[in-house]
Protein backbone atom coordinates (compact mmCIF):
# COMPACT_ATOMS: atom_id res chain seq x y z
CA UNK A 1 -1.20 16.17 3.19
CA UNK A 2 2.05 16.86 2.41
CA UNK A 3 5.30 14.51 0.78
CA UNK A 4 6.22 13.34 4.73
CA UNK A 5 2.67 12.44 5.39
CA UNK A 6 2.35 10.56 2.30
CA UNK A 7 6.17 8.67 3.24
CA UNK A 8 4.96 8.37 6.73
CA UNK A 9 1.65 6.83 5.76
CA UNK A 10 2.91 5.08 2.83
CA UNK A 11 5.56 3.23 4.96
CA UNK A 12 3.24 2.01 7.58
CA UNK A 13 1.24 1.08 5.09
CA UNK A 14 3.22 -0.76 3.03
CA UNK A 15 4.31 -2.52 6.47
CA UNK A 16 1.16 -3.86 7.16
CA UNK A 17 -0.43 -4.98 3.84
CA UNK A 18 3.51 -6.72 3.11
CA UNK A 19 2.89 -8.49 6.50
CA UNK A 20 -0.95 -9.23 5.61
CA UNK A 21 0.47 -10.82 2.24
CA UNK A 22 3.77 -11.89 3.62
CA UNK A 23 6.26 -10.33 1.58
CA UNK A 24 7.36 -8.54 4.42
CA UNK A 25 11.15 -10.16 4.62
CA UNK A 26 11.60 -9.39 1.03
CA UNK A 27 10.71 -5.37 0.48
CA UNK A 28 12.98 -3.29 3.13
CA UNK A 29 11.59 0.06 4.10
CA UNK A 30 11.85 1.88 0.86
CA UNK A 31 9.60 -1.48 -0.73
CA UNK A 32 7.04 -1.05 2.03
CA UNK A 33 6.77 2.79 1.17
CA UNK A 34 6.92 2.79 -2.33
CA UNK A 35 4.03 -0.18 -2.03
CA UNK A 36 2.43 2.02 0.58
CA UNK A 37 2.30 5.15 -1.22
CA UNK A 38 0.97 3.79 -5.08
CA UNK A 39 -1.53 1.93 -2.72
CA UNK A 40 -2.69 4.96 -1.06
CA UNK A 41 -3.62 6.21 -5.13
CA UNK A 42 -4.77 2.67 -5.75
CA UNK A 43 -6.95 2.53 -2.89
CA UNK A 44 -8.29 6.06 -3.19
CA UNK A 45 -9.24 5.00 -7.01
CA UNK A 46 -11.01 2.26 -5.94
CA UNK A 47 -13.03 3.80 -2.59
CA UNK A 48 -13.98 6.57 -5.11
CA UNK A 49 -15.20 4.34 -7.94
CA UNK A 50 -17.58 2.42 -5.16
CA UNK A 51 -18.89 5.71 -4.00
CA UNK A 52 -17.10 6.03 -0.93
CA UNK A 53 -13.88 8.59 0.06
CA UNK A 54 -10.18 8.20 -0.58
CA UNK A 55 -7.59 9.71 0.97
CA UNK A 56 -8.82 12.57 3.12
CA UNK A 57 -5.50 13.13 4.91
CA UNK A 58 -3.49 11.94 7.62
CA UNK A 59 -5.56 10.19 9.69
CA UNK A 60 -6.88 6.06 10.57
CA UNK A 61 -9.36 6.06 7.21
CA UNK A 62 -6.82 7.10 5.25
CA UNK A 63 -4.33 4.42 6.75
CA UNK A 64 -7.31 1.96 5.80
CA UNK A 65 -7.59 2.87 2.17
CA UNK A 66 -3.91 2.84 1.82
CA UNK A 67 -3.95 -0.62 3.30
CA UNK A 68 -6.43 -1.77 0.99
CA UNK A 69 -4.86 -0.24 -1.96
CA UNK A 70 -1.73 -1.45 -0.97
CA UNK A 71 -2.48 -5.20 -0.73
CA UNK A 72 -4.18 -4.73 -3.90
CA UNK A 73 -0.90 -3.62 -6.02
CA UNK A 74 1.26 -6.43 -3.76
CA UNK A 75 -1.69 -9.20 -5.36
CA UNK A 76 -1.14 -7.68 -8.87
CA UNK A 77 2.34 -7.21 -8.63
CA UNK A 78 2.92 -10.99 -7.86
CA UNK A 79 0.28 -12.07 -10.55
CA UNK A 80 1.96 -9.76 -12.90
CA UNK A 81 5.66 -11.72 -11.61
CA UNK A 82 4.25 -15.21 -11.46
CA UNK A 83 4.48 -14.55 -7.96
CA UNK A 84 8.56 -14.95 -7.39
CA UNK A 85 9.73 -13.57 -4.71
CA UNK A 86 13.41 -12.94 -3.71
CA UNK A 87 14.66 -15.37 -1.02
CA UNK A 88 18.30 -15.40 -0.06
């Protein structure tokens, strides 16, 4: 998969685990990719260390392990923040 697959998937990614967690209003679209794309390699760690497959391309597992992976890093990333978000 190449660098627009992993933006495209990383975005809608992102999207949905920020809106699964709620801290949609606060990342934009370059949050939600950013969080989409480390949670595709977060999520392809973790389906690989329980025996299963990570990212195998562009395609509705893949989405799934990005998800995963991405609501993973938005849990860590507000434990690691003491969970403040930015409200205007």
């Amino acid at each position: 998969m190449g660098i627009l697959g992993w933006i495209i998937l990383g975005g809608l990614a992102g999207w949905v685990a920020s809106i699964i967690m709620r801290t949609d209003a606060s990342q934009g679209l370059l949050g939600n990719i950013v969080v989409g794309v480390v949670g595709g390699f977060i999520g392809g760690w973790i389906f690989n260390l329980l025996g299963g497959i990570g990212i195998t391309g562009f395609n509705i597992w893949s989405f799934v392990v990005a998800v995963v992976g991405a609501i993973v890093f938005i849990w860590l990333w507000g434990m690691v923040t003491g969970g403040r978000r930015n409200e205007a």
